[in-house]
Protein backbone atom coordinates (compact mmCIF):
# COMPACT_ATOMS: atom_id res chain seq x y z
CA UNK A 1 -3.52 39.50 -14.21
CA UNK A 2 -3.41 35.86 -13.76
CA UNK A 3 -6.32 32.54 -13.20
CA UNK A 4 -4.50 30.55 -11.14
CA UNK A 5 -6.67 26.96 -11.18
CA UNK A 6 -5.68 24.43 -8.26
CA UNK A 7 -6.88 21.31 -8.23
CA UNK A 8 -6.14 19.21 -4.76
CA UNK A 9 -7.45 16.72 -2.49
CA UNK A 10 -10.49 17.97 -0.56
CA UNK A 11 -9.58 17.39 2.79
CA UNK A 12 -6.63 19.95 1.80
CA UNK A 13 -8.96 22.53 0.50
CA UNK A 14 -10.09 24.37 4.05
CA UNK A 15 -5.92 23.92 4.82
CA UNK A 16 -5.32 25.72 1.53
CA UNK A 17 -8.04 28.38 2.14
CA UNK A 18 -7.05 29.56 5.19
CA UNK A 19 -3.04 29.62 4.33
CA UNK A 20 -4.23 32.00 0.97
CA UNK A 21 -6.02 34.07 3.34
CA UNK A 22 -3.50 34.42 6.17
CA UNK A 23 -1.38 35.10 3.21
CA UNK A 24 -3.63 37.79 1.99
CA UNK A 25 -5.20 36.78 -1.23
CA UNK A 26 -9.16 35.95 0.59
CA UNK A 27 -10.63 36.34 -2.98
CA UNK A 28 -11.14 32.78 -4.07
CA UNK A 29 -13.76 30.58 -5.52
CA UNK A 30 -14.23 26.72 -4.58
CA UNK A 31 -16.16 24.08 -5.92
CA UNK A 32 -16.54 20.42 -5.87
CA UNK A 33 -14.55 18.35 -9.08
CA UNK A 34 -14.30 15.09 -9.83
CA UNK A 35 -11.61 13.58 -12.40
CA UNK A 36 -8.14 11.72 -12.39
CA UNK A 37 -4.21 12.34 -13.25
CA UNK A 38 -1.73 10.10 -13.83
CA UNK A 39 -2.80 7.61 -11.31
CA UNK A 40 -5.57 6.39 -13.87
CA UNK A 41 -8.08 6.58 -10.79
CA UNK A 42 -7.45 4.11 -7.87
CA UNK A 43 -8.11 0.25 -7.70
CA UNK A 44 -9.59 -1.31 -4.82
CA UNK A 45 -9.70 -5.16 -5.16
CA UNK A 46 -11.60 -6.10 -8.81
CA UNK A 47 -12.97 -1.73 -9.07
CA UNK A 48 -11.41 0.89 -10.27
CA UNK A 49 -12.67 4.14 -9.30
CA UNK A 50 -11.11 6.22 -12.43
CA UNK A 51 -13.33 9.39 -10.81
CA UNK A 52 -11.52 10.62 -7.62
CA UNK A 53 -13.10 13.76 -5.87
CA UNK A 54 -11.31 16.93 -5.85
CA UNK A 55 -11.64 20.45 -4.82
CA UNK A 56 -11.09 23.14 -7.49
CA UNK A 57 -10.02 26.74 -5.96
CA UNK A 58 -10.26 29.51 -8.70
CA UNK A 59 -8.73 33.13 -8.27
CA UNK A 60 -7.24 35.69 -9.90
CA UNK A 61 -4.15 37.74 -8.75
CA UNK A 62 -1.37 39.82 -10.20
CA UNK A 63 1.38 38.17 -11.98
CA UNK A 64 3.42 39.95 -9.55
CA UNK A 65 1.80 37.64 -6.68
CA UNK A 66 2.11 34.33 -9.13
CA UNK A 67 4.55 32.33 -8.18
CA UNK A 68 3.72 33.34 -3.80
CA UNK A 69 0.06 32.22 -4.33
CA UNK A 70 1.38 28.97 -6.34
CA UNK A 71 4.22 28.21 -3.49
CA UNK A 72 1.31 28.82 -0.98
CA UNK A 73 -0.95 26.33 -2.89
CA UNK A 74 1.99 23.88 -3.49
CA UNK A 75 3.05 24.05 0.20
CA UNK A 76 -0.58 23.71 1.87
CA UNK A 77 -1.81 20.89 -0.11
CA UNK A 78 1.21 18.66 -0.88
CA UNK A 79 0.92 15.72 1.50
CA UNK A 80 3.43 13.27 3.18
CA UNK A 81 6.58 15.77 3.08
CA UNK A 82 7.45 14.82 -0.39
CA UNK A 83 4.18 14.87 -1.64
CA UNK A 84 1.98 11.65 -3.05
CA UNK A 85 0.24 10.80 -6.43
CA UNK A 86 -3.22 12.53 -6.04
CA UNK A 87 -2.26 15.92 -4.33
CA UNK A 88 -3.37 17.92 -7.48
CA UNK A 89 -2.16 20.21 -10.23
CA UNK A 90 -2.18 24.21 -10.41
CA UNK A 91 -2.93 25.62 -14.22
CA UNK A 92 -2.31 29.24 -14.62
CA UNK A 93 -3.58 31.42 -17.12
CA UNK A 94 -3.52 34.82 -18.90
CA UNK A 95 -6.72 37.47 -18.58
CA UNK A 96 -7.43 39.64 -20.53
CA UNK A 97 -10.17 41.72 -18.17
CA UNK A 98 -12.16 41.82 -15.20
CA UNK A 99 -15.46 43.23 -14.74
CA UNK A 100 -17.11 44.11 -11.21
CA UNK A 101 -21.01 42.98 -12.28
CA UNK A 102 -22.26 45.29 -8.59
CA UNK A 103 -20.26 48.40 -10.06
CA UNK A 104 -20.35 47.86 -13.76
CA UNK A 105 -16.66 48.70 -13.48
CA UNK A 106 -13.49 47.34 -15.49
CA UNK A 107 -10.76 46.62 -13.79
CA UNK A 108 -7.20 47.00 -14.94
């Protein structure tokens, strides 16, 4: 099984949400972020705001259903067609288990 770790814009989150759950994967966790890339934050006159909001979606699927879920991600929350500075990352990770706390179970 796989973390996969998206980071994107928060007016893309809901957009994002609903394509992973039309897609079938409903199982995700969100929460608020705040951080920047590249960009080095943005500059507005004589500020620089080097802490942009984000949205950070959390779930784990089968590496089987990797690279769907990240195409999902990449294709919901890229923005202008080619995509812009800002539209977020996607980190994916190894894990090693997963335990139900309601059940007590392990899952494979």
């Amino acid at each position: 099984m796989l973390m996969i770790r998206a980071i994107v814009r928060p007016e893309k989150s809901d957009e994002v949400l609903a394509a992973l759950m039309d897609a079938g994967f409903p199982a995700v966790t969100k929460y608020s972020v705040a951080g920047r890339g590249k960009q080095r934050g943005i500059k507005i006159g004589d500020v620089t705001y080097d802490e942009i909001p984000k949205t950070m979606l959390m779930m784990v699927v089968k590496d089987e259903d990797k690279d769907f879920v990240i195409q999902t991600v990449m294709d919901t929350a890229r923005t202008a067609g080619k995509g812009a500075f800002g539209d977020g990352k996607i980190f994916v990770s190894a894990v090693e288990e997963v335990h139900t706390v309601s059940s007590g179970q392990k899952e494979a």
